[in-house]
C-alpha atoms as a PDB file:
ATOM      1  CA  UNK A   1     104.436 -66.507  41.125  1.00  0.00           C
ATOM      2  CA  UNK A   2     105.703 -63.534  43.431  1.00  0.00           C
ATOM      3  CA  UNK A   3     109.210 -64.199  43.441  1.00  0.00           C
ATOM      4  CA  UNK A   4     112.158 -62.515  41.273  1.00  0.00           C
ATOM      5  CA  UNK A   5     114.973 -63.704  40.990  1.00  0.00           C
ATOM      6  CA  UNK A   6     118.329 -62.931  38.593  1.00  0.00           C
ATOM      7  CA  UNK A   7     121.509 -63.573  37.266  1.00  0.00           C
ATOM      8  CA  UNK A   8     123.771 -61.028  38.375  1.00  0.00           C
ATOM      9  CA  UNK A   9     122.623 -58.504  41.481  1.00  0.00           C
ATOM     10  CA  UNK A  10     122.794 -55.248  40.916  1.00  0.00           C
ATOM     11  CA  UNK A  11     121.731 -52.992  43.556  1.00  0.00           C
ATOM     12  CA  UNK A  12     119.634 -51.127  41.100  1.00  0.00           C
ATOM     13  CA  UNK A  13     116.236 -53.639  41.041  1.00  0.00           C
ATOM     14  CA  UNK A  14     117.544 -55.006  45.168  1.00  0.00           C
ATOM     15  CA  UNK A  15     113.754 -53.509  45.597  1.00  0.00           C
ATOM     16  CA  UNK A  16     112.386 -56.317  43.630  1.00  0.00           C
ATOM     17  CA  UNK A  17     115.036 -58.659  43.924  1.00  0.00           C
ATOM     18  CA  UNK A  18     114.315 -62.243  46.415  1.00  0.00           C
ATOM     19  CA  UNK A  19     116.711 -64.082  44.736  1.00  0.00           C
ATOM     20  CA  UNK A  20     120.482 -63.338  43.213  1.00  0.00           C
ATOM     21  CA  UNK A  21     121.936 -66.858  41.604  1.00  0.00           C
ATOM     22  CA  UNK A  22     125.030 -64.662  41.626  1.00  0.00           C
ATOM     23  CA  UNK A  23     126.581 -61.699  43.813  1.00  0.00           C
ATOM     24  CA  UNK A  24     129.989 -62.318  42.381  1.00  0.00           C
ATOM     25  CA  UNK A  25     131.095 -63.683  38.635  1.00  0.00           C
ATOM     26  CA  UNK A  26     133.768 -66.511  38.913  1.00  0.00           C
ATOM     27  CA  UNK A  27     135.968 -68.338  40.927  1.00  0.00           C
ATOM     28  CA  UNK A  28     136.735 -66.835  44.446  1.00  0.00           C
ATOM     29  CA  UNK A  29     140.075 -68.920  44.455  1.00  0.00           C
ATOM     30  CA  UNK A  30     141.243 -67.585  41.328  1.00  0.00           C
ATOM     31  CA  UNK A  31     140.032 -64.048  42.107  1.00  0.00           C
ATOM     32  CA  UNK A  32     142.448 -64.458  45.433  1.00  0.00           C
ATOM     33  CA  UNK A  33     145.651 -65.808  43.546  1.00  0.00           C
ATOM     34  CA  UNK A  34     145.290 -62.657  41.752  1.00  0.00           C
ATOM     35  CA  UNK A  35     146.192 -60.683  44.493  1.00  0.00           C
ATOM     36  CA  UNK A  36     148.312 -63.181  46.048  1.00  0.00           C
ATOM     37  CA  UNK A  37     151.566 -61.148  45.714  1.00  0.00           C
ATOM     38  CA  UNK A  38     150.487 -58.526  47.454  1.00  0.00           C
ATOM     39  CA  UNK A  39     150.477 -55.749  45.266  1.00  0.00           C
ATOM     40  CA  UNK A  40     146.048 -55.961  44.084  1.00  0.00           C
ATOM     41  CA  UNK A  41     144.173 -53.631  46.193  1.00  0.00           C
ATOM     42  CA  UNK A  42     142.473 -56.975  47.629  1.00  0.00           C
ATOM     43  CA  UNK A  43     143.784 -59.967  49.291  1.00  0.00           C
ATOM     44  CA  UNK A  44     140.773 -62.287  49.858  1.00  0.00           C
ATOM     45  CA  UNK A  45     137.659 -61.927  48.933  1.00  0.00           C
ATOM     46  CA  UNK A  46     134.997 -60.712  51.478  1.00  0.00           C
ATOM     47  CA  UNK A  47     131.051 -61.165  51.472  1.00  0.00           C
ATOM     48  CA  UNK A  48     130.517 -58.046  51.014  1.00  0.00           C
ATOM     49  CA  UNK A  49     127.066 -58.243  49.525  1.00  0.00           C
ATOM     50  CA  UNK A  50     126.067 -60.086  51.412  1.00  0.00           C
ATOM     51  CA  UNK A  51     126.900 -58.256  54.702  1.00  0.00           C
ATOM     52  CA  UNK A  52     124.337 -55.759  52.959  1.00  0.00           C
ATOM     53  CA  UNK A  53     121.575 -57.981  51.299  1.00  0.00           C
ATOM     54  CA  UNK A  54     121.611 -60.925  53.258  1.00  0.00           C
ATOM     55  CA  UNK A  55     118.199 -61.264  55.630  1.00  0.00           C
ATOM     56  CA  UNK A  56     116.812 -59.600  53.171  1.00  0.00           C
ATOM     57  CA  UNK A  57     117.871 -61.231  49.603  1.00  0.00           C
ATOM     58  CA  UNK A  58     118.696 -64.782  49.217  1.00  0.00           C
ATOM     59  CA  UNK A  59     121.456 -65.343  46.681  1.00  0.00           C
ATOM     60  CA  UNK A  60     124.383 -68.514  45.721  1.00  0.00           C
ATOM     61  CA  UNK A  61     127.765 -65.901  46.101  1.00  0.00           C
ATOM     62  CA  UNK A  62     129.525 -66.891  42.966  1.00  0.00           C
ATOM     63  CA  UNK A  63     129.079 -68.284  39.761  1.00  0.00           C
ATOM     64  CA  UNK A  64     131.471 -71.407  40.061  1.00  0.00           C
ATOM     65  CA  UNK A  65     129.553 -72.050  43.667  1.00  0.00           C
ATOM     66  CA  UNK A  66     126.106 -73.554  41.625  1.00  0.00           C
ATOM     67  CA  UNK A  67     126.450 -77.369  41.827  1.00  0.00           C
ATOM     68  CA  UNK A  68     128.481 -76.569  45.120  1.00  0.00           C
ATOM     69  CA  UNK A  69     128.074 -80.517  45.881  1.00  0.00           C
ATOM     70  CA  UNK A  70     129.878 -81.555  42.911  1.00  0.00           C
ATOM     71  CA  UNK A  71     132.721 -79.089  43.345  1.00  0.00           C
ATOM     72  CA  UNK A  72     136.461 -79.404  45.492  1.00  0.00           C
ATOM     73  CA  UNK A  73     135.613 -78.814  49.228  1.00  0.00           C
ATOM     74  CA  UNK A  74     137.079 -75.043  49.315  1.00  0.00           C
ATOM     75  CA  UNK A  75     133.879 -74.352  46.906  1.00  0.00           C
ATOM     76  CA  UNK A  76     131.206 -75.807  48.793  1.00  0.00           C
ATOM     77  CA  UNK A  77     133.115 -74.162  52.174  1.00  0.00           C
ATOM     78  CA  UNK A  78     133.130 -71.147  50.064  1.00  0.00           C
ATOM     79  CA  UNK A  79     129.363 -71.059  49.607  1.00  0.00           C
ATOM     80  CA  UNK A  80     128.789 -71.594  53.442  1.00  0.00           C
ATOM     81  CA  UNK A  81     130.941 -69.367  54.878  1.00  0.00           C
ATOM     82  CA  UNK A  82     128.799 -66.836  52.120  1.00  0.00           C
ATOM     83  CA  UNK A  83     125.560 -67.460  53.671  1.00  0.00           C
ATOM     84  CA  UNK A  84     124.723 -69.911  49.932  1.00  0.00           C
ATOM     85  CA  UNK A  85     121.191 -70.536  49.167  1.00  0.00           C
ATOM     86  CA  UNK A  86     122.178 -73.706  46.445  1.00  0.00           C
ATOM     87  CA  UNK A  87     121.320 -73.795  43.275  1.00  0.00           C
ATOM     88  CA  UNK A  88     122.169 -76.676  40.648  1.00  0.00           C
ATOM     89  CA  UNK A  89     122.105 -76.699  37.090  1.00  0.00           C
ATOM     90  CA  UNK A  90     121.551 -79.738  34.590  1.00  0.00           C
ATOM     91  CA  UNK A  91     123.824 -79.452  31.816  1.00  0.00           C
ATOM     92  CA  UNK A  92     125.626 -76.163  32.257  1.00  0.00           C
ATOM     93  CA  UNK A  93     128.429 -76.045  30.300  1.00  0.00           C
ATOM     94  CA  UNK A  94     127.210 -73.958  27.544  1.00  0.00           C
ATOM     95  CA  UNK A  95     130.069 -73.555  25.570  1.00  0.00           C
ATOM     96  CA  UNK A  96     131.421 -75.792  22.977  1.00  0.00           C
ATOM     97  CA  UNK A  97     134.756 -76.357  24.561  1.00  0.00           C
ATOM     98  CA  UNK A  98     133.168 -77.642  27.860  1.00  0.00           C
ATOM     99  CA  UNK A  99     134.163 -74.890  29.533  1.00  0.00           C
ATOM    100  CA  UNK A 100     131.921 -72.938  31.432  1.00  0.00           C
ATOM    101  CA  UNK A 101     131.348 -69.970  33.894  1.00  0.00           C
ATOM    102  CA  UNK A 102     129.481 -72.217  36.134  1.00  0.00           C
ATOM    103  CA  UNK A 103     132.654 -74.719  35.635  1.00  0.00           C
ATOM    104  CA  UNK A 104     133.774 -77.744  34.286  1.00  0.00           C
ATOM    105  CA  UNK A 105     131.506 -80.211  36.660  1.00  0.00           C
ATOM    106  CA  UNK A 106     128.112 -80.668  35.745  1.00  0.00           C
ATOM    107  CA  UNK A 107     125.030 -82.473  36.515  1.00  0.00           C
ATOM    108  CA  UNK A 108     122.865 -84.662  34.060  1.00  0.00           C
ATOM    109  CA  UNK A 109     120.514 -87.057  33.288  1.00  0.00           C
ATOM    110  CA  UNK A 110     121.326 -88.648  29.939  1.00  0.00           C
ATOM    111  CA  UNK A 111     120.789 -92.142  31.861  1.00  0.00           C
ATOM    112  CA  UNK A 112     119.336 -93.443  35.214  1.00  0.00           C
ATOM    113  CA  UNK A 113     122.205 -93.733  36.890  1.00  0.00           C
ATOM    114  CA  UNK A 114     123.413 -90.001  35.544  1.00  0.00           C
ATOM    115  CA  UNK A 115     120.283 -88.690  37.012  1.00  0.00           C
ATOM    116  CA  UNK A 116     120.568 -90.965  40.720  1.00  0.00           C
ATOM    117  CA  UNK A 117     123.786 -89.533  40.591  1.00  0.00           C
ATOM    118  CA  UNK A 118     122.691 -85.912  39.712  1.00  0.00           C
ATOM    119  CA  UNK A 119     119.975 -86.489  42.347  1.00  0.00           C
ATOM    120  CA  UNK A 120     122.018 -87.511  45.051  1.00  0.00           C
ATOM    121  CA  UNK A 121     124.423 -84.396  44.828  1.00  0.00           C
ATOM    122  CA  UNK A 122     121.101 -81.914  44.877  1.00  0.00           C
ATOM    123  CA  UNK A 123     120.310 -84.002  47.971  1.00  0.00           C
ATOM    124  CA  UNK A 124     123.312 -83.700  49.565  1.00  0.00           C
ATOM    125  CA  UNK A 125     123.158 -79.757  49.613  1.00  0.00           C
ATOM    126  CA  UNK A 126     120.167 -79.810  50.574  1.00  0.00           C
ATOM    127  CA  UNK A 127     121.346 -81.817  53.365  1.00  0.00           C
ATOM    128  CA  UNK A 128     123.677 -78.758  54.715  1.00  0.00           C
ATOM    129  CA  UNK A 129     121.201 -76.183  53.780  1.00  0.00           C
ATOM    130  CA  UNK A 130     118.578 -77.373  55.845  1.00  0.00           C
ATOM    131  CA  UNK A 131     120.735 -77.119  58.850  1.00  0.00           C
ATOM    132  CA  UNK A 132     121.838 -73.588  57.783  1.00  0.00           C
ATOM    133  CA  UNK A 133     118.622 -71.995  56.124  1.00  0.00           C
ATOM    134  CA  UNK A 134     117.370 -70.634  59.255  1.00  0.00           C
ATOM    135  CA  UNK A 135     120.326 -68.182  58.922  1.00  0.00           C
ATOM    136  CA  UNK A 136     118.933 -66.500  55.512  1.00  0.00           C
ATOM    137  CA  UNK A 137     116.465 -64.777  57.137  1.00  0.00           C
ATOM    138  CA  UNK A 138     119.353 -63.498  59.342  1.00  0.00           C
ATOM    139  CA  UNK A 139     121.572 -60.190  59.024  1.00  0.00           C
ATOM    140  CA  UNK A 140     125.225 -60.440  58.650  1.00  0.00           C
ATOM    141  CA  UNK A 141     126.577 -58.912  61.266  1.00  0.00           C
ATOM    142  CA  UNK A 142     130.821 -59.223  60.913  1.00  0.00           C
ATOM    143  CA  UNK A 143     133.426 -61.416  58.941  1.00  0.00           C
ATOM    144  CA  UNK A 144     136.705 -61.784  60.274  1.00  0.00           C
ATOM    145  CA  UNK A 145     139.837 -64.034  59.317  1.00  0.00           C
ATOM    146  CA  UNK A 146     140.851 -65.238  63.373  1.00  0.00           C
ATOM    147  CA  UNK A 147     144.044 -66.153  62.101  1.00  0.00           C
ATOM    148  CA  UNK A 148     145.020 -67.782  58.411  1.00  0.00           C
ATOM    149  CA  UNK A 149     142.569 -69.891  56.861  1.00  0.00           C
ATOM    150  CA  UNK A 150     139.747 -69.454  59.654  1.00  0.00           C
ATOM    151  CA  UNK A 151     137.127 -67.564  58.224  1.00  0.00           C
ATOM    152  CA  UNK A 152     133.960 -66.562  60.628  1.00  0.00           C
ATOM    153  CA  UNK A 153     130.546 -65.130  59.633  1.00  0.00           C
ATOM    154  CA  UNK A 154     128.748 -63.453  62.577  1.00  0.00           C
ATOM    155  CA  UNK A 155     124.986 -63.450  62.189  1.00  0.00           C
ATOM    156  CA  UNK A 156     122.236 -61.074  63.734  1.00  0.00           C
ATOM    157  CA  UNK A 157     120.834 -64.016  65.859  1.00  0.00           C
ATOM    158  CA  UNK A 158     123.968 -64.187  67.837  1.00  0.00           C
ATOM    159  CA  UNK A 159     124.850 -67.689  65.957  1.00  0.00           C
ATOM    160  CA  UNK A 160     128.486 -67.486  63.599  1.00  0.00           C
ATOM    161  CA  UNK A 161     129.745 -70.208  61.303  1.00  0.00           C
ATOM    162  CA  UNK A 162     133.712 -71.093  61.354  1.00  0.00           C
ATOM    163  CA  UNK A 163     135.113 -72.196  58.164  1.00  0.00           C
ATOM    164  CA  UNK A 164     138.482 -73.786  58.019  1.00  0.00           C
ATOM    165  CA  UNK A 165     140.115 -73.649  54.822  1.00  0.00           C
ATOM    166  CA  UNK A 166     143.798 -75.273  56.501  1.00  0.00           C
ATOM    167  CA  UNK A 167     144.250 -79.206  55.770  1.00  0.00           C
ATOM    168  CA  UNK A 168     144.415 -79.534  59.789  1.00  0.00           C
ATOM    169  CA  UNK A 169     142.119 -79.210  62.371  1.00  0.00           C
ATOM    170  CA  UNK A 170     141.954 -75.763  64.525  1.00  0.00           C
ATOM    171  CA  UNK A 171     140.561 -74.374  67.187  1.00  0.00           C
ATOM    172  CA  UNK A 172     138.687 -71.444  67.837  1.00  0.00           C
ATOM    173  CA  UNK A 173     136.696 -70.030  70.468  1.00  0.00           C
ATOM    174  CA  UNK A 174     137.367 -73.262  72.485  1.00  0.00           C
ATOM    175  CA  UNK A 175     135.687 -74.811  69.469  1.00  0.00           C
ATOM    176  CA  UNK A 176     137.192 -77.476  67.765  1.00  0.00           C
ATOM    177  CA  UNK A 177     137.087 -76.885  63.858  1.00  0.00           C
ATOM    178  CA  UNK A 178     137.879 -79.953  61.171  1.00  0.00           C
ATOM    179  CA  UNK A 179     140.567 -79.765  58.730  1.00  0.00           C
ATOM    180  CA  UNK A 180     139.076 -78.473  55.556  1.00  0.00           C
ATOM    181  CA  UNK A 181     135.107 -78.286  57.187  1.00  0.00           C
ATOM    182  CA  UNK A 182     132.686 -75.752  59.097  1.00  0.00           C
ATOM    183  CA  UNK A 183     130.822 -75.393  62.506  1.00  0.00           C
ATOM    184  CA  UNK A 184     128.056 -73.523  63.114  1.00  0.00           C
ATOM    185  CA  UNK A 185     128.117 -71.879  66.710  1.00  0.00           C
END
């Protein structure tokens, strides 16, 4: 079909790579509470592979951001201010405690209203994405944290998109920013 994609992205096959489903492996909030005390030689986590690969690989940043719509609103934030292609998965959780490393929200279609419901999610990413996909074909250009909770990704077109992570509305760049939502500048 001409496109490869993978779980994982290693920079060893980035040659043949168009898609990652995964640049990081877990949970971006948990990875941060790790280092929360100060004393981890990181205390947030940064798109880093994406400052390298992105315009040039498409990729979903972390494992727990597949089924974005169906996750808690830092997620789905997560995935945008990460430059997220989506990706969703029907019945995920693969192991038998209903755990899983895509997490514990899944999509499925066991019944027609399971499968509206599953449907509606995928089309509500797809939603966001089409007003953002324009920017995959763009080069990250910086990532900076304005002040706490405000996190904005610079892109090679000149355009940036402000996440705010704070339960109250912020502004930046004489840009007003909702509580707990994006803009893209």
């Amino acid at each position: 079909m001409g496109g490869f994609s993978s779980e994982s992205s290693n920079d060893y096959f980035a040659g043949n790579l168009d898609y990652a489903l995964y640049a990081y492996y877990g949970d971006p909030a948990r990875i941060e509470r790790m280092y929360s005390d100060g004393t981890g030689i990181a205390k947030t986590v940064v798109p880093i592979w994406q400052i390298v690969y992105n315009g040039i690989i498409t990729s979903n940043p972390f494992t727990i951001t597949i089924n974005p719509t169906i996750k808690d609103r830092k997620t789905q934030l997560k995935a945008i201010e990460f430059s997220a292609r989506p990706s969703f998965y029907f019945y995920s959780k693969f192991k038998s405690n209903g755990d899983s490393w895509m997490g514990r929200e899944d999509l499925g279609c066991a019944t027609y209203e399971e499968l509206k419901w599953s449907v509606s999610k995928i089309k509500e990413a797809y939603d966001v994405y089409m007003k953002l996909k324009h920017l995959q074909l763009e080069f990250i250009t910086n990532h900076t944290e304005p002040e706490p909770g405000i996190r904005c990704t610079s892109y090679s077109n000149g355009q940036k998109i402000i996440v705010n992570y704070n339960d109250k509305p912020v502004n930046v760049d004489g840009v007003e920013v909702p509580a707990m939502d994006y803009v893209l500048l």
